[in-house]
C-alpha atoms as a PDB file:
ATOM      1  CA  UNK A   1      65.660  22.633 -15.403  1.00  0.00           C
ATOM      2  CA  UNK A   2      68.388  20.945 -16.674  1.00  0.00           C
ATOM      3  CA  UNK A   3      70.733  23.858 -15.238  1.00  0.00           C
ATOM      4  CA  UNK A   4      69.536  22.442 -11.819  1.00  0.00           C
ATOM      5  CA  UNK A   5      69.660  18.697 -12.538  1.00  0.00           C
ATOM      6  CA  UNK A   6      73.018  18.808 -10.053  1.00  0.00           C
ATOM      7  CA  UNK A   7      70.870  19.501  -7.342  1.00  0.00           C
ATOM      8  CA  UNK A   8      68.554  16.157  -8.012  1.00  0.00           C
ATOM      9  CA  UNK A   9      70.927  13.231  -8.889  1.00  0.00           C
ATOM     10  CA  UNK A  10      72.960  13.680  -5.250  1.00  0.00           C
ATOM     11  CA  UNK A  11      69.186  12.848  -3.767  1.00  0.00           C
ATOM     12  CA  UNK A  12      69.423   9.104  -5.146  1.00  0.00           C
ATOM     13  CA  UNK A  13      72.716   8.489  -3.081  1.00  0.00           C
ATOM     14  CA  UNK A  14      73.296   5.292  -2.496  1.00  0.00           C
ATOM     15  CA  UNK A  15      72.634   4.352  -5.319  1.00  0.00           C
ATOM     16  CA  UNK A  16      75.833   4.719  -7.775  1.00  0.00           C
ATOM     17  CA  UNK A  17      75.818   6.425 -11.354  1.00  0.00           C
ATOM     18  CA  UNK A  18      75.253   3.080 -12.969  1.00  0.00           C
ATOM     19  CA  UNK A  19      72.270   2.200 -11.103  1.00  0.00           C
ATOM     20  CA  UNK A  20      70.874   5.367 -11.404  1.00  0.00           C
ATOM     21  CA  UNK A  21      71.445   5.535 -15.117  1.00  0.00           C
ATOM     22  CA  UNK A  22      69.714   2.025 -15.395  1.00  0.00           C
ATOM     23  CA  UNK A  23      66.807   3.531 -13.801  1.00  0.00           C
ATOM     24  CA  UNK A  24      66.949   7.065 -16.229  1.00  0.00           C
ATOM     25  CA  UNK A  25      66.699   4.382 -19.076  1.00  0.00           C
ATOM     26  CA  UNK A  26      63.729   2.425 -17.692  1.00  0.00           C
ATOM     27  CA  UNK A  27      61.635   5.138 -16.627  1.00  0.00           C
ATOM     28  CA  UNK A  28      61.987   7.358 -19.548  1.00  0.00           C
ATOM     29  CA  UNK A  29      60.890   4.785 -22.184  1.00  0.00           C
ATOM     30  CA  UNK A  30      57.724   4.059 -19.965  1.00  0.00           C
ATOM     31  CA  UNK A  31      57.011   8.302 -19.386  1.00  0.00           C
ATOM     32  CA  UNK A  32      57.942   8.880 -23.011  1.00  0.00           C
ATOM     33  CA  UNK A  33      55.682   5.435 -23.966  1.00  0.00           C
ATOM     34  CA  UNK A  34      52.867   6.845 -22.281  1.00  0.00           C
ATOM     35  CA  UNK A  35      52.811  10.260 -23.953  1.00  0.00           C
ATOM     36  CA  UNK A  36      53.194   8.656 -27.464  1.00  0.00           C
ATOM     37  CA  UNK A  37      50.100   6.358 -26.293  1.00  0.00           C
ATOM     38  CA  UNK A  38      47.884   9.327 -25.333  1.00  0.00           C
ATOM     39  CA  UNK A  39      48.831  11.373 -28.297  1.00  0.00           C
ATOM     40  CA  UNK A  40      48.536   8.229 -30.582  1.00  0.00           C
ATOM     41  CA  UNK A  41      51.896   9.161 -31.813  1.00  0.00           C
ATOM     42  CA  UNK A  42      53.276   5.164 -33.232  1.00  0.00           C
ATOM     43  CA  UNK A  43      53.303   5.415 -36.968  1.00  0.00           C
ATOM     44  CA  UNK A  44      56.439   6.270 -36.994  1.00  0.00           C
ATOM     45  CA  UNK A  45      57.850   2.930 -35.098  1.00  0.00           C
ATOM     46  CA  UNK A  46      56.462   1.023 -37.791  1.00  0.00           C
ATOM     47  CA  UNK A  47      58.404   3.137 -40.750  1.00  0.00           C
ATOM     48  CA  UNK A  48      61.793   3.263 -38.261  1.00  0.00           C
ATOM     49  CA  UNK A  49      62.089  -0.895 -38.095  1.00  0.00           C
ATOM     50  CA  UNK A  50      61.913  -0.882 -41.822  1.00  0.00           C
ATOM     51  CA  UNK A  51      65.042   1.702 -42.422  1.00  0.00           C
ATOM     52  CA  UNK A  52      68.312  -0.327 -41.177  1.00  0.00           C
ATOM     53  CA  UNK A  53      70.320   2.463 -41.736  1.00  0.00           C
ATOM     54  CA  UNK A  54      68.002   4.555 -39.654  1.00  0.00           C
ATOM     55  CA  UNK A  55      67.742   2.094 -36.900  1.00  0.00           C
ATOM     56  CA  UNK A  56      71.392   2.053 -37.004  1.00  0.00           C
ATOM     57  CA  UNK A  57      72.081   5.425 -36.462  1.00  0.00           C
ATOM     58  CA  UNK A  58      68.886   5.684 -33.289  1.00  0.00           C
ATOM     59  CA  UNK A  59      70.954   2.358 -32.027  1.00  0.00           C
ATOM     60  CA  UNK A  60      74.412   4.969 -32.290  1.00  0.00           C
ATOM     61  CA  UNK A  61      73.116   7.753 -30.336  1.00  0.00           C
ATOM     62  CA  UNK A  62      71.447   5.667 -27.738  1.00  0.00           C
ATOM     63  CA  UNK A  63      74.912   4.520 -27.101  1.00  0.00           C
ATOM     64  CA  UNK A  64      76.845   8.291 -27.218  1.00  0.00           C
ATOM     65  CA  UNK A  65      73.943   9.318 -25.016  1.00  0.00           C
ATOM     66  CA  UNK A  66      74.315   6.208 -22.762  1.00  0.00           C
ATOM     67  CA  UNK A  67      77.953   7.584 -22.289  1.00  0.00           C
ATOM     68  CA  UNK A  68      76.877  10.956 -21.833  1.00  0.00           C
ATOM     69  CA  UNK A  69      74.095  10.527 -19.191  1.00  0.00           C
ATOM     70  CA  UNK A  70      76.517   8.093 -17.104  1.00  0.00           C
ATOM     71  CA  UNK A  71      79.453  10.411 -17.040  1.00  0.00           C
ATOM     72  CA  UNK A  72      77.617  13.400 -16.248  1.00  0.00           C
ATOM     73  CA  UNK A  73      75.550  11.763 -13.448  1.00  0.00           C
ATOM     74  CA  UNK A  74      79.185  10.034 -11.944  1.00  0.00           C
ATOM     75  CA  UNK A  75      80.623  13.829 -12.195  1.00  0.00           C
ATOM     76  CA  UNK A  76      78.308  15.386 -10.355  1.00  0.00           C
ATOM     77  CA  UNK A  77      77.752  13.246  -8.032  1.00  0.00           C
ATOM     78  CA  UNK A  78      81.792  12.610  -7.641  1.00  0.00           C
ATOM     79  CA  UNK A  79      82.501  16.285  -6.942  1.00  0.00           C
ATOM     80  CA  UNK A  80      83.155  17.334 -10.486  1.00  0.00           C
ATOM     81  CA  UNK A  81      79.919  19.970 -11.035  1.00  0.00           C
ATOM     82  CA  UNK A  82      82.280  22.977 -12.508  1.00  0.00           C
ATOM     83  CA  UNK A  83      84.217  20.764 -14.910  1.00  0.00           C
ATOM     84  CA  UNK A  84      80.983  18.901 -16.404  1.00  0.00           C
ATOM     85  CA  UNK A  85      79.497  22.631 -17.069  1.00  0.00           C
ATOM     86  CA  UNK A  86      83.136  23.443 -18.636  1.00  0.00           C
ATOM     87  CA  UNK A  87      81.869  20.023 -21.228  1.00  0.00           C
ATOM     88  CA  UNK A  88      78.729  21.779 -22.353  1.00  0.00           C
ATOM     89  CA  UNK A  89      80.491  25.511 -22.454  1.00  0.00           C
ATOM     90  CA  UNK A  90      82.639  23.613 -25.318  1.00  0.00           C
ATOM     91  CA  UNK A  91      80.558  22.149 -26.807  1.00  0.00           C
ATOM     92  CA  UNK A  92      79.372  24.569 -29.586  1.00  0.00           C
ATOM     93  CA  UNK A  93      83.143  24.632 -30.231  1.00  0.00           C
ATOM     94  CA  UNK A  94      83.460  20.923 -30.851  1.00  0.00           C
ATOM     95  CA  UNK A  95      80.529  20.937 -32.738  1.00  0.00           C
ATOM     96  CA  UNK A  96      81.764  23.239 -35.492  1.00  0.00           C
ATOM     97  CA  UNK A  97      84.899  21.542 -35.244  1.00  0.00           C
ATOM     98  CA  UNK A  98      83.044  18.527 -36.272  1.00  0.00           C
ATOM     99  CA  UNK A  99      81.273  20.384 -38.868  1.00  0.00           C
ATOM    100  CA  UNK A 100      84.513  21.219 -40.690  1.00  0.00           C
ATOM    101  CA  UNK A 101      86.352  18.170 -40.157  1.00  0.00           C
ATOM    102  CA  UNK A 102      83.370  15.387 -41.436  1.00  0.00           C
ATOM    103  CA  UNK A 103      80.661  17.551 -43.219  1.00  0.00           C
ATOM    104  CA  UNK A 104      83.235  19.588 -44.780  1.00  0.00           C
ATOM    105  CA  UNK A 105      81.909  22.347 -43.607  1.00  0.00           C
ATOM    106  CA  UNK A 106      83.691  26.251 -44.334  1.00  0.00           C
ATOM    107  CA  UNK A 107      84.023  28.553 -41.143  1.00  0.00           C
ATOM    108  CA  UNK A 108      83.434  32.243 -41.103  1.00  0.00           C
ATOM    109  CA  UNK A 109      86.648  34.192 -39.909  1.00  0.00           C
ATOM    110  CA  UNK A 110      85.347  34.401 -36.349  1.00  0.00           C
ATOM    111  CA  UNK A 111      84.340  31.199 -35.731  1.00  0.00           C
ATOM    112  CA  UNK A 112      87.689  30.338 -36.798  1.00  0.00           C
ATOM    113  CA  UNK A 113      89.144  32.771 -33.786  1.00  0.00           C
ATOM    114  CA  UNK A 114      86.674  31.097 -31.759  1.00  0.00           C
ATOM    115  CA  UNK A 115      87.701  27.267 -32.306  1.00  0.00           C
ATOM    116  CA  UNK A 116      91.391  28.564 -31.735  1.00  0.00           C
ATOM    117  CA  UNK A 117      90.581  30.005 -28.741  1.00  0.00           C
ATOM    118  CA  UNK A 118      88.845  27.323 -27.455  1.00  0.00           C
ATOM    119  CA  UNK A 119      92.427  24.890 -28.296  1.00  0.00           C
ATOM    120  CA  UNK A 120      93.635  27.233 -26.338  1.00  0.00           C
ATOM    121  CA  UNK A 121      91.395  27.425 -22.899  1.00  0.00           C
ATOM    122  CA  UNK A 122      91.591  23.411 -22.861  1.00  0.00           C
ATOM    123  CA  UNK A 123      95.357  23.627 -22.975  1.00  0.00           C
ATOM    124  CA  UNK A 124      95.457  26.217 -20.114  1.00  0.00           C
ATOM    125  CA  UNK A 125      92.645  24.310 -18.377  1.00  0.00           C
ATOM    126  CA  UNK A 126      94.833  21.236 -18.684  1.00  0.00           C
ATOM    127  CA  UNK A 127      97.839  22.605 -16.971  1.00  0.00           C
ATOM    128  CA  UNK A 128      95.381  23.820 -13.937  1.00  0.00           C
ATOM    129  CA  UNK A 129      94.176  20.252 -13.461  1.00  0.00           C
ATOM    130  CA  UNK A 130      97.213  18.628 -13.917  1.00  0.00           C
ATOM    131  CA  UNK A 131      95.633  16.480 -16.432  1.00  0.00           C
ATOM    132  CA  UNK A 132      93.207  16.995 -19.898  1.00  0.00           C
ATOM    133  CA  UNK A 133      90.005  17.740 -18.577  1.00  0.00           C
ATOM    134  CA  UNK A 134      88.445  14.490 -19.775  1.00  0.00           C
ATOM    135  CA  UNK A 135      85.626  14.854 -18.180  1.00  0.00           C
ATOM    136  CA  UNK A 136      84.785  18.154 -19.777  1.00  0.00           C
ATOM    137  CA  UNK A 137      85.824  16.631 -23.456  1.00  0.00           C
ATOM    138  CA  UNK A 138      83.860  13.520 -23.128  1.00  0.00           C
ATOM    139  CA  UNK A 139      80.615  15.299 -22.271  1.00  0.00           C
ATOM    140  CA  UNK A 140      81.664  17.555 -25.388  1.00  0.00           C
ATOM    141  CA  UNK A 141      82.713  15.353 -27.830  1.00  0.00           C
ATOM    142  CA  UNK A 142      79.367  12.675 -26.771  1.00  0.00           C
ATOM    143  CA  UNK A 143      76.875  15.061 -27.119  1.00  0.00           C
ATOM    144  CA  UNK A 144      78.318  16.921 -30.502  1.00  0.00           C
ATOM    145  CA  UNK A 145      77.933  13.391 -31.876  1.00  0.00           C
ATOM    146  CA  UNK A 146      74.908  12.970 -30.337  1.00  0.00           C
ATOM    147  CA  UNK A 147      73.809  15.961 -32.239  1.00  0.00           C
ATOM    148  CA  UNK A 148      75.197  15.023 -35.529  1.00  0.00           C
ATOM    149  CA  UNK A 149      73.652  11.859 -35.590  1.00  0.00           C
ATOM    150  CA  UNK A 150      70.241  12.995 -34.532  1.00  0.00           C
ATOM    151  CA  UNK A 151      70.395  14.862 -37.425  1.00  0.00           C
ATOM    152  CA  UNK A 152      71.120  12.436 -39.346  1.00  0.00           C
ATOM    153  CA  UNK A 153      68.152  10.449 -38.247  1.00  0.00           C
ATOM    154  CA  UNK A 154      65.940  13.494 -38.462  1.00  0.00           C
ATOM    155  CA  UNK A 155      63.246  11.922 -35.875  1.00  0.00           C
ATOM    156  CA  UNK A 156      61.079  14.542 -33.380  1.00  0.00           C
ATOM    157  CA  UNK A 157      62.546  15.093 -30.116  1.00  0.00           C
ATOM    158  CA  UNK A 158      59.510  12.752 -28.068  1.00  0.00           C
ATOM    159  CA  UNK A 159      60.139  10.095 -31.011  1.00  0.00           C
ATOM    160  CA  UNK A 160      63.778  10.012 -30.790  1.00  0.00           C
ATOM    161  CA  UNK A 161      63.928   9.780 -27.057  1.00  0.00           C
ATOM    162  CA  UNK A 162      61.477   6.520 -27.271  1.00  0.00           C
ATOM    163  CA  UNK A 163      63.664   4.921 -30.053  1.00  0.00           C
ATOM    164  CA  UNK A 164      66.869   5.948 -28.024  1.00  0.00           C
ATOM    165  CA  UNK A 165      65.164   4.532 -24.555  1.00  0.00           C
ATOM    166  CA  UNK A 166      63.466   1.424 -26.574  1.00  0.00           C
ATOM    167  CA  UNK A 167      66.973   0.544 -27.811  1.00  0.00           C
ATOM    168  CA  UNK A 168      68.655   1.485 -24.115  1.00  0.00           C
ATOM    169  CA  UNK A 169      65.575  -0.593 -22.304  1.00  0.00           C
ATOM    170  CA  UNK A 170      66.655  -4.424 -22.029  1.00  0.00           C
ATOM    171  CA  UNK A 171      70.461  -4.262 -20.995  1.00  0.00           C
ATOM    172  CA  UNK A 172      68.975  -1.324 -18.355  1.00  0.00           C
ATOM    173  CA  UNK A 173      66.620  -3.608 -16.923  1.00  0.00           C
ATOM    174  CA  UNK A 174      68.592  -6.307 -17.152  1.00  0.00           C
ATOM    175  CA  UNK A 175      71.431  -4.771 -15.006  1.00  0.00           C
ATOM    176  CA  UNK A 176      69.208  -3.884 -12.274  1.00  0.00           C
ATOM    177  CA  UNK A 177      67.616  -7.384 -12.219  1.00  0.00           C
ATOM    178  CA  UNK A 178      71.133  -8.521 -11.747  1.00  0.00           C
ATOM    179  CA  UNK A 179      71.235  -6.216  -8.870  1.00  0.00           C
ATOM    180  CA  UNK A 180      68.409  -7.295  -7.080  1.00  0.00           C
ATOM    181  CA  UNK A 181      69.597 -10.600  -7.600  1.00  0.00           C
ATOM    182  CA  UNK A 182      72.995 -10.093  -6.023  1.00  0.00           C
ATOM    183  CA  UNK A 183      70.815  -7.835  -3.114  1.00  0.00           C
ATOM    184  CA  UNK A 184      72.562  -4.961  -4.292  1.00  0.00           C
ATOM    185  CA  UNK A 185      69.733  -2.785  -5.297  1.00  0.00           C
ATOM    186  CA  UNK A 186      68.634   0.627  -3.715  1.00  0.00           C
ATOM    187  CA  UNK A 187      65.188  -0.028  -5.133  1.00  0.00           C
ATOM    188  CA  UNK A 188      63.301  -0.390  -2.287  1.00  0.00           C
ATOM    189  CA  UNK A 189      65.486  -0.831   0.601  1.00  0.00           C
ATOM    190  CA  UNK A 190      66.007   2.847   1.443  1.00  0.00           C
ATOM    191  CA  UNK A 191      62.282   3.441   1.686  1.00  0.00           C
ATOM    192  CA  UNK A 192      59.406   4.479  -0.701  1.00  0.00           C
ATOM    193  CA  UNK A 193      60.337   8.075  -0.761  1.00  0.00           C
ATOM    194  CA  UNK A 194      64.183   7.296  -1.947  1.00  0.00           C
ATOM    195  CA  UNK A 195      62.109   4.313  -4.698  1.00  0.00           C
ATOM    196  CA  UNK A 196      60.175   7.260  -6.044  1.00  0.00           C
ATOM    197  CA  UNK A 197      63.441   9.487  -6.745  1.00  0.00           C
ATOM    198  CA  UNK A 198      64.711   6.634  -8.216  1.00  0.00           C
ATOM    199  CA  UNK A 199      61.485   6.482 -10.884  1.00  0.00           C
ATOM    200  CA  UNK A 200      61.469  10.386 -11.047  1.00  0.00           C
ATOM    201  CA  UNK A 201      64.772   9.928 -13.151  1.00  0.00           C
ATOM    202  CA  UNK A 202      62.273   9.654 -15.833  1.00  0.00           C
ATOM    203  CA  UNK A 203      60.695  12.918 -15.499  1.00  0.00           C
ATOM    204  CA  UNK A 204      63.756  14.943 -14.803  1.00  0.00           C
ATOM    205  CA  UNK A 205      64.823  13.529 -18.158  1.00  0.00           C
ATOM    206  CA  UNK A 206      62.110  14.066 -20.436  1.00  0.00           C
ATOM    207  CA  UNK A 207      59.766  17.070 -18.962  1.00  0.00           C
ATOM    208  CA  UNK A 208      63.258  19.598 -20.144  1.00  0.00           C
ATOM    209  CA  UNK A 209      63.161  17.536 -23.267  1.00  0.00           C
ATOM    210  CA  UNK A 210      59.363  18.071 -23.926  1.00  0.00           C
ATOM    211  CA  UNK A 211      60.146  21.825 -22.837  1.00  0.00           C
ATOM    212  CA  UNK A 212      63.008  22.268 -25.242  1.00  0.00           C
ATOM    213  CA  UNK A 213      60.663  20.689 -28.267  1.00  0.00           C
ATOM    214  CA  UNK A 214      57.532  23.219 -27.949  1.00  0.00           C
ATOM    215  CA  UNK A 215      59.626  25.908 -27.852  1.00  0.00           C
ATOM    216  CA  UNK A 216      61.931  25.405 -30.626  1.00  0.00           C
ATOM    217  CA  UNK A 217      59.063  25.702 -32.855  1.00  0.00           C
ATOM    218  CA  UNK A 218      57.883  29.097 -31.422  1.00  0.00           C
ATOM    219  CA  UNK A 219      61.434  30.671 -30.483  1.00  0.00           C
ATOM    220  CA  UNK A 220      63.902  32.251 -32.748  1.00  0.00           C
ATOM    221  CA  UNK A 221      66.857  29.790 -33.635  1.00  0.00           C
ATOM    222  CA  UNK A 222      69.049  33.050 -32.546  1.00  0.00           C
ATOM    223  CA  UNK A 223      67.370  33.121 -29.191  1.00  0.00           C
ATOM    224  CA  UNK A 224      67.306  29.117 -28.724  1.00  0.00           C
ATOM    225  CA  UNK A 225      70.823  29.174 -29.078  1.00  0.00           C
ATOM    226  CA  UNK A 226      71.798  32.001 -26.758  1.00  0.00           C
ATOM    227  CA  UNK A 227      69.097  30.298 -24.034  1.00  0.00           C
ATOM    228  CA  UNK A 228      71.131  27.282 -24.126  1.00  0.00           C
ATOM    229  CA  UNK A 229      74.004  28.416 -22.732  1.00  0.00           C
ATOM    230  CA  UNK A 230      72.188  29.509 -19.358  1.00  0.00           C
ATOM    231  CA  UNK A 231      72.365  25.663 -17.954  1.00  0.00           C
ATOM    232  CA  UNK A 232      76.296  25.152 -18.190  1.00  0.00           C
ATOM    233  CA  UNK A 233      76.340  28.769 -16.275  1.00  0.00           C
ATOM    234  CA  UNK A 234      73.771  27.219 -13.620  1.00  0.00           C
ATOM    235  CA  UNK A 235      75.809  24.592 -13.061  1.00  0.00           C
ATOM    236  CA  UNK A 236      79.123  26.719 -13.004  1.00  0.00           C
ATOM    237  CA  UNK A 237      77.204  28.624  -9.689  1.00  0.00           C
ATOM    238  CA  UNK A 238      75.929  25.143  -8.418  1.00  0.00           C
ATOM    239  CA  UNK A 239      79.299  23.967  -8.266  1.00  0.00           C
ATOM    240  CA  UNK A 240      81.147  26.845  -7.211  1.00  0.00           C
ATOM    241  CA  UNK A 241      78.436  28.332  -4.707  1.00  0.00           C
ATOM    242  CA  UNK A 242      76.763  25.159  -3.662  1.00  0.00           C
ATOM    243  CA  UNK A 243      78.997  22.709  -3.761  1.00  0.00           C
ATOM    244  CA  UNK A 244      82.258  24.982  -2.847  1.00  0.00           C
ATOM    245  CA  UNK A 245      84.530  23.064  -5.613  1.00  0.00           C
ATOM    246  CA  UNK A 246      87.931  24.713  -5.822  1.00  0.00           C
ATOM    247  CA  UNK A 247      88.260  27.470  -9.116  1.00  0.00           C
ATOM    248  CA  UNK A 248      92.426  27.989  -9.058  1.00  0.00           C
ATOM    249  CA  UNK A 249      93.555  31.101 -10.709  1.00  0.00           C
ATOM    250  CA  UNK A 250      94.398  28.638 -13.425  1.00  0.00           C
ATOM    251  CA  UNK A 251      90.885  27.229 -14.130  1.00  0.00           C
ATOM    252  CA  UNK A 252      89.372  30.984 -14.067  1.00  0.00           C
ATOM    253  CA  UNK A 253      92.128  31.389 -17.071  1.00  0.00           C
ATOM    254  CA  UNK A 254      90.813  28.852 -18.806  1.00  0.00           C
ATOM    255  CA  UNK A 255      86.914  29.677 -18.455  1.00  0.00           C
ATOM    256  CA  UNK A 256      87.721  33.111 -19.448  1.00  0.00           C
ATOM    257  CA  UNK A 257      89.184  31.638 -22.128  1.00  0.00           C
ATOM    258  CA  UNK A 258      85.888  29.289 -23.341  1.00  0.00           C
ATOM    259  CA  UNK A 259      83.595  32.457 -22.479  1.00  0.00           C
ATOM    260  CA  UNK A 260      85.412  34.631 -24.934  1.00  0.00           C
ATOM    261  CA  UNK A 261      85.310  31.674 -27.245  1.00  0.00           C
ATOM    262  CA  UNK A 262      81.453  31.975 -27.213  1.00  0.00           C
ATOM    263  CA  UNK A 263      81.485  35.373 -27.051  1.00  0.00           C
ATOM    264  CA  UNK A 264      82.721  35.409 -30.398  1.00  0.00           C
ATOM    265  CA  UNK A 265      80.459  32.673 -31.556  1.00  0.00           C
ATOM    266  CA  UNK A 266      77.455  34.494 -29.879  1.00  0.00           C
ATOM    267  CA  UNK A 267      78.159  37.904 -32.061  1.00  0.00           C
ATOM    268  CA  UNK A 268      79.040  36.088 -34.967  1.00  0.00           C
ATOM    269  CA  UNK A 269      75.826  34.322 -35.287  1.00  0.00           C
ATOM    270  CA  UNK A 270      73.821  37.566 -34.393  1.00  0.00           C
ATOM    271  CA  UNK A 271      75.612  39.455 -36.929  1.00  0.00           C
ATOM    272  CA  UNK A 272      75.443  36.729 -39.889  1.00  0.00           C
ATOM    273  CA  UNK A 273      71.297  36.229 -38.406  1.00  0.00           C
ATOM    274  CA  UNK A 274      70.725  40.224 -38.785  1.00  0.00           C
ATOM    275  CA  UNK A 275      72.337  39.910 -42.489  1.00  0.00           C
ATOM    276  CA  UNK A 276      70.505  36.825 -43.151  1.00  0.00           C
ATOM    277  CA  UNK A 277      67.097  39.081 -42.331  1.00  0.00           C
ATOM    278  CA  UNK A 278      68.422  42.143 -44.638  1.00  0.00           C
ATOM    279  CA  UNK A 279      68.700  40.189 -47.182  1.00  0.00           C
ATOM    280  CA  UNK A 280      65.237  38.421 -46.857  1.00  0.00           C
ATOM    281  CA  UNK A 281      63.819  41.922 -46.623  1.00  0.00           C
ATOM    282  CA  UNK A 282      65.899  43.341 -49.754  1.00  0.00           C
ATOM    283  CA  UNK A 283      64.862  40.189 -52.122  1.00  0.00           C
ATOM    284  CA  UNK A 284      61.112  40.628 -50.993  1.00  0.00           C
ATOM    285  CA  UNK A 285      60.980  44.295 -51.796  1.00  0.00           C
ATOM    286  CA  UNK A 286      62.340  43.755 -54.961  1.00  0.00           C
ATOM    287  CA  UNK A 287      60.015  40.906 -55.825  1.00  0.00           C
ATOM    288  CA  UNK A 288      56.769  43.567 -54.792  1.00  0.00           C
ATOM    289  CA  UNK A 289      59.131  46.433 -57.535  1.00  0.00           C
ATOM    290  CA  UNK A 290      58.945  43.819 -59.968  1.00  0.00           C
ATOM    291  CA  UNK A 291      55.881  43.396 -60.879  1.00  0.00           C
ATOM    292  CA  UNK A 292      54.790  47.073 -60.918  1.00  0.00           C
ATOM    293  CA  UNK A 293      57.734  47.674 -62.993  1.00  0.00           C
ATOM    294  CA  UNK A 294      56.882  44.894 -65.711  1.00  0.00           C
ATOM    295  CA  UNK A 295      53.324  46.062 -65.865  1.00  0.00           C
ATOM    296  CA  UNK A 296      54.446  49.972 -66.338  1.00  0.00           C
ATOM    297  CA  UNK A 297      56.792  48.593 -68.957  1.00  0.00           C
ATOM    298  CA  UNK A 298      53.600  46.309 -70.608  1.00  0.00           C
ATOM    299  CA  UNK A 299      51.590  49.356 -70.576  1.00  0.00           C
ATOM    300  CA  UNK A 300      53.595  51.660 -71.734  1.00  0.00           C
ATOM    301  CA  UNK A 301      54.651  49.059 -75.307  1.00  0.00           C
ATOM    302  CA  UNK A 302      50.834  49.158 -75.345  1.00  0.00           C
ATOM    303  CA  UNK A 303      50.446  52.942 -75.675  1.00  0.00           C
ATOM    304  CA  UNK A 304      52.987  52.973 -78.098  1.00  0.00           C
END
């Protein structure tokens, strides 16, 4: 699903990336409100008001995510599909990179080779656009933050997106007041059809959400991770094979370049997951030899 999102947010033309984002923030809180109301899901509102720290950190990544659901909407529908995917290709590279450089973090060999290689497909990248490819570094950089502070905050996945939206749900609303006001709203005007895209923002935002929450608790983290990757390559094809953006010699470099980065990541974290298993296995069977082998030694003190 969220591999296809490209193909939804051109639907909701005329409206432009601000408008729609207003309406993402509106309708998610009341989606994400009624699920919390049917599951009776609220206690933890209550405990969230009285943390400041907490709230402060929910009020930070409302406002990376803010950032990061306007951009990408404006890209895709400006004609920039291929170089939003290239943000979330790089983004398990900037996330690391974050790792080391505020939690201090120490990198394994390879995922050192990966980070460099990943310097070097934006500076390649950068030469084929004839520019950094902000685009592709703000969508990184937002949502790696986005990440680090969500787990920070340590909230579920429906509970943090109701916080977020909560926090996100007064300056939304109030912007598209404004724009009813000035008669510049596509609410309405465009028909009930184009009205109910508009409020579908909602769903398209949390039903992948939902998705991604039941099965992180009955997936392998290994597999998760790897299962991630297949929406920035959806969106590669959307952009390349649906809406026929230009790939230069120069920008194949670079991609080449970010898919050998996570290459290296992906067999990294496969390898150090496979070790991580051994060992489990190793420490168990010695735990089941070690008390067969103090009774045999109680035994035979015994007999003596």
């Amino acid at each position: 699903m969220w591999g296809l999102v490209p193909l939804f947010w051109p639907l909701l033309k005329p409206a432009g990336a601000a408008e729609i984002l207003a309406h993402r923030m509106v309708w998610s809180l009341v989606l994400v409100g009624a699920v919390l109301l049917v599951l009776r899901r609220w206690a933890w509102a209550g405990e969230l008001l009285r943390q400041p720290r907490k709230l402060g950190l929910v009020t930070i990544a409302a406002a990376v995510i803010t950032v990061n659901w306007g951009l990408y909407i404006w890209s895709v529908n400006s004609g920039h599909v291929v170089e939003a995917s290239l943000g979330y290709f790089i983004n398990p590279l900037v996330t690391i990179s974050m790792g080391v450089l505020l939690l201090k973090e120490r990198l394994r060999p390879a995922q050192w080779a990966a980070v460099g290689v990943g310097f070097a497909a934006v500076l390649v990248l950068a030469v084929g656009y004839g520019r950094p490819p902000w685009i592709s570094l703000t969508l990184a950089f937002s949502f790696a933050t986005y990440g680090l502070v969500k787990k920070k905050v340590n909230l579920g996945g429906l509970e943090s997106l109701a916080a977020e939206t909560a926090i996100q749900f007064l300056p939304a609303l109030g912007f598209l007041l404004w724009l009813g006001a000035q008669g510049e709203s596509n609410f309405g005007p465009h028909g009930a059809g184009h009205a109910s895209l508009l409020a579908a923002t909602g769903l398209v935002t949390a039903i992948p959400l939902i998705c991604f929450g039941a099965a992180a608790i009955r997936v392998p983290l290994s597999t998760l991770g790897l299962l991630q990757y297949l929406a920035p390559v959806f969106q590669f094809l959307l952009g390349i094979v649906y809406f026929h953006e230009a790939m230069p010699p120069e920008r194949w470099a670079g991609f080449a370049l970010v898919w050998l980065a996570l290459t290296l990541l992906t067999w990294d974290a496969l390898r150090n997951a496979r070790r991580t298993r051994a060992e489990a296995v190793r420490l168990a069977a010695a735990k089941a030899v070690a008390p067969d082998a103090t009774k045999e030694a109680v035994q035979g003190t015994s007999a003596s």
